[in-house]
C-alpha atoms as a PDB file:
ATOM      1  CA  UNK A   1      12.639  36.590 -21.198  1.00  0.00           C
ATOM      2  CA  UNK A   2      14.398  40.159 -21.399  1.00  0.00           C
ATOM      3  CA  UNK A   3      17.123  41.146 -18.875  1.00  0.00           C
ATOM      4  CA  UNK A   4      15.181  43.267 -16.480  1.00  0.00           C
ATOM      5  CA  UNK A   5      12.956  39.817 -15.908  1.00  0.00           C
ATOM      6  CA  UNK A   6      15.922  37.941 -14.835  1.00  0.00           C
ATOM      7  CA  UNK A   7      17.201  40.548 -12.558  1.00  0.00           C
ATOM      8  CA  UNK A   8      13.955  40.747 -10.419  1.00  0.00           C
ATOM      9  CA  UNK A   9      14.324  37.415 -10.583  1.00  0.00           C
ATOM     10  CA  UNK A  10      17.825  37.602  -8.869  1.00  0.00           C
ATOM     11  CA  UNK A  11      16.324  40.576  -6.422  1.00  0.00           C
ATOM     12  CA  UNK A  12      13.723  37.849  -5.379  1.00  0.00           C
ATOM     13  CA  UNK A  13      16.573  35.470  -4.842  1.00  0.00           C
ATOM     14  CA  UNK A  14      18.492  37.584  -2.802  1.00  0.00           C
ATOM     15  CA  UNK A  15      15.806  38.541  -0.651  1.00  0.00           C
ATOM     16  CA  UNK A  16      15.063  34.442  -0.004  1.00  0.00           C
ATOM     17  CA  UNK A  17      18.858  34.105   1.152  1.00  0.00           C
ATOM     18  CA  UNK A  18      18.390  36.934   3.307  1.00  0.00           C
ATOM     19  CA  UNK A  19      15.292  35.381   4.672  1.00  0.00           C
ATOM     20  CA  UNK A  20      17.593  32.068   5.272  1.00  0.00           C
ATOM     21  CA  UNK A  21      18.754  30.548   8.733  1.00  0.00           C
ATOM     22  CA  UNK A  22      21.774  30.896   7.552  1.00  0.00           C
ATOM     23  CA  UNK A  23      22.346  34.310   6.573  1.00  0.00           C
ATOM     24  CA  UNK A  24      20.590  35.492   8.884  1.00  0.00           C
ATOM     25  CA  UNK A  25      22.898  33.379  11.656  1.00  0.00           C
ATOM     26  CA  UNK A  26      25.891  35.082   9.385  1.00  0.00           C
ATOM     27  CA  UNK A  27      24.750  38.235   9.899  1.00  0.00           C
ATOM     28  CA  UNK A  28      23.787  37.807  13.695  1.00  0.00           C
ATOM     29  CA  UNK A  29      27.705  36.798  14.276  1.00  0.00           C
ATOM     30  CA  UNK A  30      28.945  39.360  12.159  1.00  0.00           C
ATOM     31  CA  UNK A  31      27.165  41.917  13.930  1.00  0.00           C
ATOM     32  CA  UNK A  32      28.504  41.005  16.931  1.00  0.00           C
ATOM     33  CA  UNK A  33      31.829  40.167  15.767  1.00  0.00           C
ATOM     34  CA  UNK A  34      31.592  44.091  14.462  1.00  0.00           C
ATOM     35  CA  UNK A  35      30.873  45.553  18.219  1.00  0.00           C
ATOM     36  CA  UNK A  36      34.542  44.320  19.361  1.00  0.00           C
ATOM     37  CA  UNK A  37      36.767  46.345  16.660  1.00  0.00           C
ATOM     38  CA  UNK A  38      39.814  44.838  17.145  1.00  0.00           C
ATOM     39  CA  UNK A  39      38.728  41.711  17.054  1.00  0.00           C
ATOM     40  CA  UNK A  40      37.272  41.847  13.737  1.00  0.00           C
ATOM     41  CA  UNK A  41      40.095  43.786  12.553  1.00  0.00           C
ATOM     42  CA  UNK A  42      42.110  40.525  13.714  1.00  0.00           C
ATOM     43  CA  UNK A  43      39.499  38.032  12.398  1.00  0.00           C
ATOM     44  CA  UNK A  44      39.694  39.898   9.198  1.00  0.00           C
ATOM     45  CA  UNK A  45      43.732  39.484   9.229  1.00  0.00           C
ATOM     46  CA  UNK A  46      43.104  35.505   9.774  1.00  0.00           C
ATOM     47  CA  UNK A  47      41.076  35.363   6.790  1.00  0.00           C
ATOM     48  CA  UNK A  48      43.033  37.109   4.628  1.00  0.00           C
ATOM     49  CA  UNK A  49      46.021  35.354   5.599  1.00  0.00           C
ATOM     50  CA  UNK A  50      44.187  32.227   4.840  1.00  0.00           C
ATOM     51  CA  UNK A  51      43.107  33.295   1.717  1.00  0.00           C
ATOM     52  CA  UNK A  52      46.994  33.898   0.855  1.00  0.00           C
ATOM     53  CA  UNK A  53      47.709  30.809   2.242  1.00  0.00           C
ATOM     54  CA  UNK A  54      45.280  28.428   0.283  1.00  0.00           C
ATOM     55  CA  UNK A  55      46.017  30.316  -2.690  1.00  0.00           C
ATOM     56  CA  UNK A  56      49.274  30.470  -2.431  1.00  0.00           C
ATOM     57  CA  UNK A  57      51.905  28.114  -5.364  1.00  0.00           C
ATOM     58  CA  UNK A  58      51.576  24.228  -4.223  1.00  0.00           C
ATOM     59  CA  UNK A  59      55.543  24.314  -2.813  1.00  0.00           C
ATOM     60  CA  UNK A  60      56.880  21.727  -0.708  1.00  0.00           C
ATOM     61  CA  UNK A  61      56.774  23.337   2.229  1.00  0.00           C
ATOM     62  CA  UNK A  62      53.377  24.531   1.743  1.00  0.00           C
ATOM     63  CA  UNK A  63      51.865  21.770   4.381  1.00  0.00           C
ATOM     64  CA  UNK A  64      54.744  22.935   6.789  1.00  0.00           C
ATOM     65  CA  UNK A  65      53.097  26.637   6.201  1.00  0.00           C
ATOM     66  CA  UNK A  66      49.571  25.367   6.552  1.00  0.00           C
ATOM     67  CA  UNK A  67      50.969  24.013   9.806  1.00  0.00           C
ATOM     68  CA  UNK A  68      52.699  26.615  11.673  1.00  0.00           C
ATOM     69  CA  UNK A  69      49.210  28.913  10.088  1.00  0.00           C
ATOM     70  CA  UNK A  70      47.714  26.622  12.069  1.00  0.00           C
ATOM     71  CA  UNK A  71      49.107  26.908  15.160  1.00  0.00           C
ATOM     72  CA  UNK A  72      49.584  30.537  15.216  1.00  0.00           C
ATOM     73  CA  UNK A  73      45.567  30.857  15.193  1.00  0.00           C
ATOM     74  CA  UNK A  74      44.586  28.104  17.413  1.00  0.00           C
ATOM     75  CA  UNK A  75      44.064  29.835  20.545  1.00  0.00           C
ATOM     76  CA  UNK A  76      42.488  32.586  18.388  1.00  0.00           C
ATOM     77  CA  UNK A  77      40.047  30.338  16.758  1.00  0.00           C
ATOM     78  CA  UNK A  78      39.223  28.825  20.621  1.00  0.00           C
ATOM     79  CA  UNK A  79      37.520  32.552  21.471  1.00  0.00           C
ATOM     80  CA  UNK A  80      33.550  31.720  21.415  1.00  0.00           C
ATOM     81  CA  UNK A  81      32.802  35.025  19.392  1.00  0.00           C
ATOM     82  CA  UNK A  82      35.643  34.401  16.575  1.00  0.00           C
ATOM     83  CA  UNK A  83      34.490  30.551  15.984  1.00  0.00           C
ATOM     84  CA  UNK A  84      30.794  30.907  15.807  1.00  0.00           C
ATOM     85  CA  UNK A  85      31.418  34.072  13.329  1.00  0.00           C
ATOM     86  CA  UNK A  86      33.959  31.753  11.212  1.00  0.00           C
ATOM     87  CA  UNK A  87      31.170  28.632  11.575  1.00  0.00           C
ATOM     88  CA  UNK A  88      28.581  30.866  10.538  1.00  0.00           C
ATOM     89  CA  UNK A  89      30.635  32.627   8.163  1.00  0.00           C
ATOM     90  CA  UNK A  90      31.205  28.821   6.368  1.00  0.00           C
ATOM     91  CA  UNK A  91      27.625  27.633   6.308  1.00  0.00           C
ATOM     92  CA  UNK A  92      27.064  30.571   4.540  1.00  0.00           C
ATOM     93  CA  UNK A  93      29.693  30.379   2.009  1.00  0.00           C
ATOM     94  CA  UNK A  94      29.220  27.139   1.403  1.00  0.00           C
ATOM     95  CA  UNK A  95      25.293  27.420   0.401  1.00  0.00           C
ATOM     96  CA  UNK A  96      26.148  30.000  -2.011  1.00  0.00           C
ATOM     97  CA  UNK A  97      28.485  27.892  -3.495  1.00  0.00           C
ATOM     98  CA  UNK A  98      25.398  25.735  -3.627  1.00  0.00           C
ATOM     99  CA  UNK A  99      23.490  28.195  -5.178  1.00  0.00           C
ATOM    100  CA  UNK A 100      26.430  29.201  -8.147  1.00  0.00           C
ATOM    101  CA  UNK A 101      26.780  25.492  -8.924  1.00  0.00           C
ATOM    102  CA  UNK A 102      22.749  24.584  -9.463  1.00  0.00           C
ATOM    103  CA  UNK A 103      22.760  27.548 -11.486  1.00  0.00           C
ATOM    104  CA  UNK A 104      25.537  26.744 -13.456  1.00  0.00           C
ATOM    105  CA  UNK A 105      24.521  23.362 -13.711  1.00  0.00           C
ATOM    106  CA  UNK A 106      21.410  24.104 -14.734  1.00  0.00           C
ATOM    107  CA  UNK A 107      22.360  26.439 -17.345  1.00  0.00           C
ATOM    108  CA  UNK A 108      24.966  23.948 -18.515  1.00  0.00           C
ATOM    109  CA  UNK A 109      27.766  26.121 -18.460  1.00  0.00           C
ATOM    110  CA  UNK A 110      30.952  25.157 -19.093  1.00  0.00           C
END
């Protein structure tokens, strides 16, 4: 099998997950998510933050952190818009970590 065999192969893949409920969900929140700049800017500051936060040094305060995190965002993450973009955002995520993981499973890579 020679290189330019596996990446059609990929090209095929991707166009599958685009055909997907779930991307295609993703993208249908993102897109709207995207017509209301300053929300996205500020959904794009949660997740970020988030990011820091959950890869941040295990410290003893870090559930305190996680906490007040937490808090600050709840009445953010209660706007319709922002929680079906983050849900969506998610189920996506999480079935390409599905993806990576049969492949590397598969491939028995270590």
């Amino acid at each position: 099998m020679t290189d330019s065999i596996v990446i059609k192969a990929v090209e095929k893949l991707v166009e599958e997950i685009k055909k997907s409920d779930i991307y295609i969900e993703y993208d249908c929140q993102r897109d709207k998510l995207k017509k209301q700049p300053e929300l996205f800017e500020r959904v794009k500051e949660f997740r970020q933050r988030n990011f820091e936060l959950q890869n941040s040094e295990q410290g003893d305060d870090l559930f305190e952190k996680i906490d007040a995190f937490e808090k600050e965002y709840e009445k953010f993450r209660e706007i319709p818009l922002v929680e079906d973009f983050l849900s969506a955002e998610l189920a996506f995520c999480r079935m390409m970590q599905d993806v990576n993981m049969q492949i590397t499973a598969e491939l028995d890579f270590e």
